[in-house]
N, C-alpha and C. Protein backbone atom coordinates (compact mmCIF):
# COMPACT_ATOMS: atom_id res chain seq x y z
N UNK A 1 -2.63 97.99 -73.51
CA UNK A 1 -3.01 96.71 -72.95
C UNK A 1 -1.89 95.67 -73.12
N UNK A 2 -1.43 95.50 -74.29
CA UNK A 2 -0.01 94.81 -74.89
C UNK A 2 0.98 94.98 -73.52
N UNK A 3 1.28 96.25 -73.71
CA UNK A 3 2.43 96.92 -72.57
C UNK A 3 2.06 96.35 -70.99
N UNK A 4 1.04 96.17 -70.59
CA UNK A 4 0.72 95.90 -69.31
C UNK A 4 0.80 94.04 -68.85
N UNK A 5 0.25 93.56 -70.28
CA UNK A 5 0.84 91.84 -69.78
C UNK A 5 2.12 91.71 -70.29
N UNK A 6 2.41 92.35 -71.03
CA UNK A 6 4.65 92.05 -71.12
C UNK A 6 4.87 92.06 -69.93
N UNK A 7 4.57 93.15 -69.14
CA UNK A 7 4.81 93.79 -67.59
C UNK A 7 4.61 92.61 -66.93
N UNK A 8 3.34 92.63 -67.02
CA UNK A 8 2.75 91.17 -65.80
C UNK A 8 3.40 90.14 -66.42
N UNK A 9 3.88 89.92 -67.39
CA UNK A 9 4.86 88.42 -67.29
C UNK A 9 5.78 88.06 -66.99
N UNK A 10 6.56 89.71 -66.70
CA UNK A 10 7.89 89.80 -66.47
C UNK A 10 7.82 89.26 -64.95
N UNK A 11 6.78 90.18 -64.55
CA UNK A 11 6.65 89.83 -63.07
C UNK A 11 6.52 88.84 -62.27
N UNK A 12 5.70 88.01 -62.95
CA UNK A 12 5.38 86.42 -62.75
C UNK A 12 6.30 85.57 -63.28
N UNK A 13 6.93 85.59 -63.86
CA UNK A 13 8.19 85.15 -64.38
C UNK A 13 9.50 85.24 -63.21
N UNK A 14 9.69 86.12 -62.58
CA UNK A 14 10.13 86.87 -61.90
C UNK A 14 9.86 86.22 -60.40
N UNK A 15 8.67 86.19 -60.26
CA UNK A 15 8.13 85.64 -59.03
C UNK A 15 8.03 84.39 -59.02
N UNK A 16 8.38 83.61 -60.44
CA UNK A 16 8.20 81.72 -60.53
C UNK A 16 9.77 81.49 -60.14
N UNK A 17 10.92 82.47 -60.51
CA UNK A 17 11.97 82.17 -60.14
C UNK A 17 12.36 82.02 -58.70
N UNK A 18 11.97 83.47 -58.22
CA UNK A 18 12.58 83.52 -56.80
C UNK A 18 12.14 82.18 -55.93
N UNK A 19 10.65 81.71 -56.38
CA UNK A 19 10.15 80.64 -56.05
C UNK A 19 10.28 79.38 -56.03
N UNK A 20 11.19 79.17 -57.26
CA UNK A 20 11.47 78.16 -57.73
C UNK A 20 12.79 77.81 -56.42
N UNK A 21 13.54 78.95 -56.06
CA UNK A 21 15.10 79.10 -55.69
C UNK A 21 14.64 78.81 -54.15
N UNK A 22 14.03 79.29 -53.88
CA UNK A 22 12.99 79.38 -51.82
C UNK A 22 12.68 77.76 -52.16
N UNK A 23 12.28 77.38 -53.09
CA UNK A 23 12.00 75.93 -53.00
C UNK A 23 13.32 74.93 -53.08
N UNK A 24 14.14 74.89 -53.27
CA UNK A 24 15.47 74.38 -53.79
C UNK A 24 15.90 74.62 -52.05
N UNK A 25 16.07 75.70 -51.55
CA UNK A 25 16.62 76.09 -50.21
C UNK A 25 16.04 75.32 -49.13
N UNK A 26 14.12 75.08 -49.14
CA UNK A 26 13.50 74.33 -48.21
C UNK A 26 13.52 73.00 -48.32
N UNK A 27 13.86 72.56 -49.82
CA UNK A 27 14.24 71.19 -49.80
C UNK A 27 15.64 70.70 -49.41
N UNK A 28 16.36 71.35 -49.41
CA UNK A 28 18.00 70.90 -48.85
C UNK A 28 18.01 71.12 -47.68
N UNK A 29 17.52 72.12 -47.03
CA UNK A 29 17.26 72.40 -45.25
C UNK A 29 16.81 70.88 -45.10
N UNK A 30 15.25 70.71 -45.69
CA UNK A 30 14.23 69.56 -45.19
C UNK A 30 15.59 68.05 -44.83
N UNK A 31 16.10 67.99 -46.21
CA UNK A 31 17.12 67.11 -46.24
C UNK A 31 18.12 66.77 -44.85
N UNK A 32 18.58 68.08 -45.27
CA UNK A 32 19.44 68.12 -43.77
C UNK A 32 19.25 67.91 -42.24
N UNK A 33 17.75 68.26 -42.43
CA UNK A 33 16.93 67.55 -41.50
C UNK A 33 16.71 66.32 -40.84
N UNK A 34 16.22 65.32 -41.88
CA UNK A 34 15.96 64.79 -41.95
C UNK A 34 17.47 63.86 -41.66
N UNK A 35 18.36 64.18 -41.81
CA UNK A 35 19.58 63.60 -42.17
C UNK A 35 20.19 63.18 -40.30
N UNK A 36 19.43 64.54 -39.88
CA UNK A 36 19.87 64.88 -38.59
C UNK A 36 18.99 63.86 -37.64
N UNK A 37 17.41 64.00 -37.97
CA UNK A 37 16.92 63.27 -37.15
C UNK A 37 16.75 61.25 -37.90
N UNK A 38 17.60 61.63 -38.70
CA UNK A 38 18.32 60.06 -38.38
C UNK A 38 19.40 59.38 -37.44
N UNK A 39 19.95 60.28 -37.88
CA UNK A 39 21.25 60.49 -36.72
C UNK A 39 20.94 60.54 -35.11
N UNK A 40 19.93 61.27 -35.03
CA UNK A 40 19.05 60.92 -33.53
C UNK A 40 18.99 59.70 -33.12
N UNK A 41 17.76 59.50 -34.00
CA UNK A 41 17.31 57.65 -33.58
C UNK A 41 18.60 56.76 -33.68
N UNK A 42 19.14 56.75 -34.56
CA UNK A 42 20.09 56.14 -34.41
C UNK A 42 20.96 55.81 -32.54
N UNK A 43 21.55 57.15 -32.51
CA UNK A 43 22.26 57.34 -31.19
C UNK A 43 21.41 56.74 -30.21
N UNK A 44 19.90 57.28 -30.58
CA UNK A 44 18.60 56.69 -29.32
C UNK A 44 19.11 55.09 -29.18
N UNK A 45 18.85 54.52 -30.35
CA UNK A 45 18.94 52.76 -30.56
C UNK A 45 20.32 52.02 -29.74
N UNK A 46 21.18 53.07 -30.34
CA UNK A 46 22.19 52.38 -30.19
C UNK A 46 22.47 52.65 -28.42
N UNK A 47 22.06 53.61 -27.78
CA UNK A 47 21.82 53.99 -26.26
C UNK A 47 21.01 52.62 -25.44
N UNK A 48 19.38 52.82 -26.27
CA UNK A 48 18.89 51.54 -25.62
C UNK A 48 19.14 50.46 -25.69
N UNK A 49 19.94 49.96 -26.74
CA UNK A 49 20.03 48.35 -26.80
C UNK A 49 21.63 48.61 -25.79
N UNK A 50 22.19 49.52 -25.21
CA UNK A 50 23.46 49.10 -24.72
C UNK A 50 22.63 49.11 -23.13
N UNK A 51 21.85 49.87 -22.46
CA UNK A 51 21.20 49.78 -21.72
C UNK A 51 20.61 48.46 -21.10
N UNK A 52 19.88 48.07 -22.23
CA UNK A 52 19.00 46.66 -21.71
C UNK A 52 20.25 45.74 -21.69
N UNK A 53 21.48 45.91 -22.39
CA UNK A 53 22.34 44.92 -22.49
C UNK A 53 22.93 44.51 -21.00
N UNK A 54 22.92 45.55 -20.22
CA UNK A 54 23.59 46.44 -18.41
C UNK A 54 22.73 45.66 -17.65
N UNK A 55 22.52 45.35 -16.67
CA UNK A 55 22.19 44.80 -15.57
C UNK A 55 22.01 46.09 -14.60
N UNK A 56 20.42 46.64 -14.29
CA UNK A 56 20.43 47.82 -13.64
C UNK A 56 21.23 48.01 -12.36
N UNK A 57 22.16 48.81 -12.08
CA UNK A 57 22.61 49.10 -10.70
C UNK A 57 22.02 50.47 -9.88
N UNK A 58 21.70 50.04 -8.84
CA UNK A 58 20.88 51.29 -8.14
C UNK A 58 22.34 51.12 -7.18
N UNK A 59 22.49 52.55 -7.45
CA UNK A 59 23.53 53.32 -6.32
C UNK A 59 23.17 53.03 -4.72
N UNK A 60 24.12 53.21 -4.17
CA UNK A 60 23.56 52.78 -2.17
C UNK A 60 23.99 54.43 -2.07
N UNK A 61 23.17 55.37 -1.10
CA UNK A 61 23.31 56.47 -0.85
C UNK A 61 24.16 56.40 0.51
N UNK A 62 24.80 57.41 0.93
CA UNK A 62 25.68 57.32 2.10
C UNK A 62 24.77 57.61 3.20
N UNK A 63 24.89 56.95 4.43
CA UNK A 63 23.88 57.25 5.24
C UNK A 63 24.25 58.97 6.18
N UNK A 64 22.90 60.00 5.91
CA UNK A 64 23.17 61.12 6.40
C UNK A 64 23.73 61.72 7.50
N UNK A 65 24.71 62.08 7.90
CA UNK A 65 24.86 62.78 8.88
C UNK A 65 24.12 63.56 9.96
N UNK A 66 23.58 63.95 10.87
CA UNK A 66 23.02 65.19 11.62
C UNK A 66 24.14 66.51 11.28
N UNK A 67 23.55 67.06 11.10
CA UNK A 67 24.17 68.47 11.47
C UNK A 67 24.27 68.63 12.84
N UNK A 68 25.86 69.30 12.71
CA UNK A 68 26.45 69.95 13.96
C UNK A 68 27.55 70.29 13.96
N UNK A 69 27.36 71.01 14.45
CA UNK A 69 29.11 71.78 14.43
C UNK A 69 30.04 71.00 14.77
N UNK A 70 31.27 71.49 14.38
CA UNK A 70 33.00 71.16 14.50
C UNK A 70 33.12 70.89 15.53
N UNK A 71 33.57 69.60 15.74
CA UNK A 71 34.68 69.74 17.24
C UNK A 71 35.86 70.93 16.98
N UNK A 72 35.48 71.72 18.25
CA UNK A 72 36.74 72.50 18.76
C UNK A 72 37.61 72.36 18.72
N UNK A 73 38.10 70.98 18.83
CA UNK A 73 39.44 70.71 19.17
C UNK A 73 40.36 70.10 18.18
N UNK A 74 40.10 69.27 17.60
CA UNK A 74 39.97 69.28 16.06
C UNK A 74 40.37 70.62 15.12
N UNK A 75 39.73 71.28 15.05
CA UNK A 75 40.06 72.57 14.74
C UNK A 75 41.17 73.33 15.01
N UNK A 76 41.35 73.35 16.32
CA UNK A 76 42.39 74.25 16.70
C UNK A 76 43.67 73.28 16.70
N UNK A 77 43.69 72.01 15.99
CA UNK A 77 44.98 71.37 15.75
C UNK A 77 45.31 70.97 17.45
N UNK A 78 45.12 71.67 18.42
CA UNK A 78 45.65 70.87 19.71
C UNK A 78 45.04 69.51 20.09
N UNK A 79 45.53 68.51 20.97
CA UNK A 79 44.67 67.12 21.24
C UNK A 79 45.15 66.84 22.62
């Protein structure tokens, strides 16, 4: 009986470490995370306030063409 909880303590002992170490790893990820989606908002902020700062310009589109073929003549370089 002795022999079997030495065992089981080793084990749990064993299993508080690896645990301990998986926890150390998800907290520095989390960090880094977190580090990152500061860095987001940030860029976001600093995007919108340069935005509202702009005076919106709406582009003028070129007015469309019809389709149709090449002048001939044009083409063949003669006039």
């Amino acid at each position: 009986m002795r022999e079997r909880a030495i065992q089981r303590l080793q084990q749990l002992r064993a299993e508080l470490e690896l645990g301990q170490k998986q926890m150390g790893l998800l907290e520095a990820r989390r960090d880094q995370l977190q580090a990152t989606l500061l860095r987001i908002t940030g860029a976001i902020q600093v995007l919108e306030e340069l935005l509202a700062a702009q005076p919106e310009v709406h582009a003028v589109a070129a007015p469309e063409e019809p389709d149709r073929a090449p002048d001939p003549v044009l083409l063949s370089g003669s006039r």
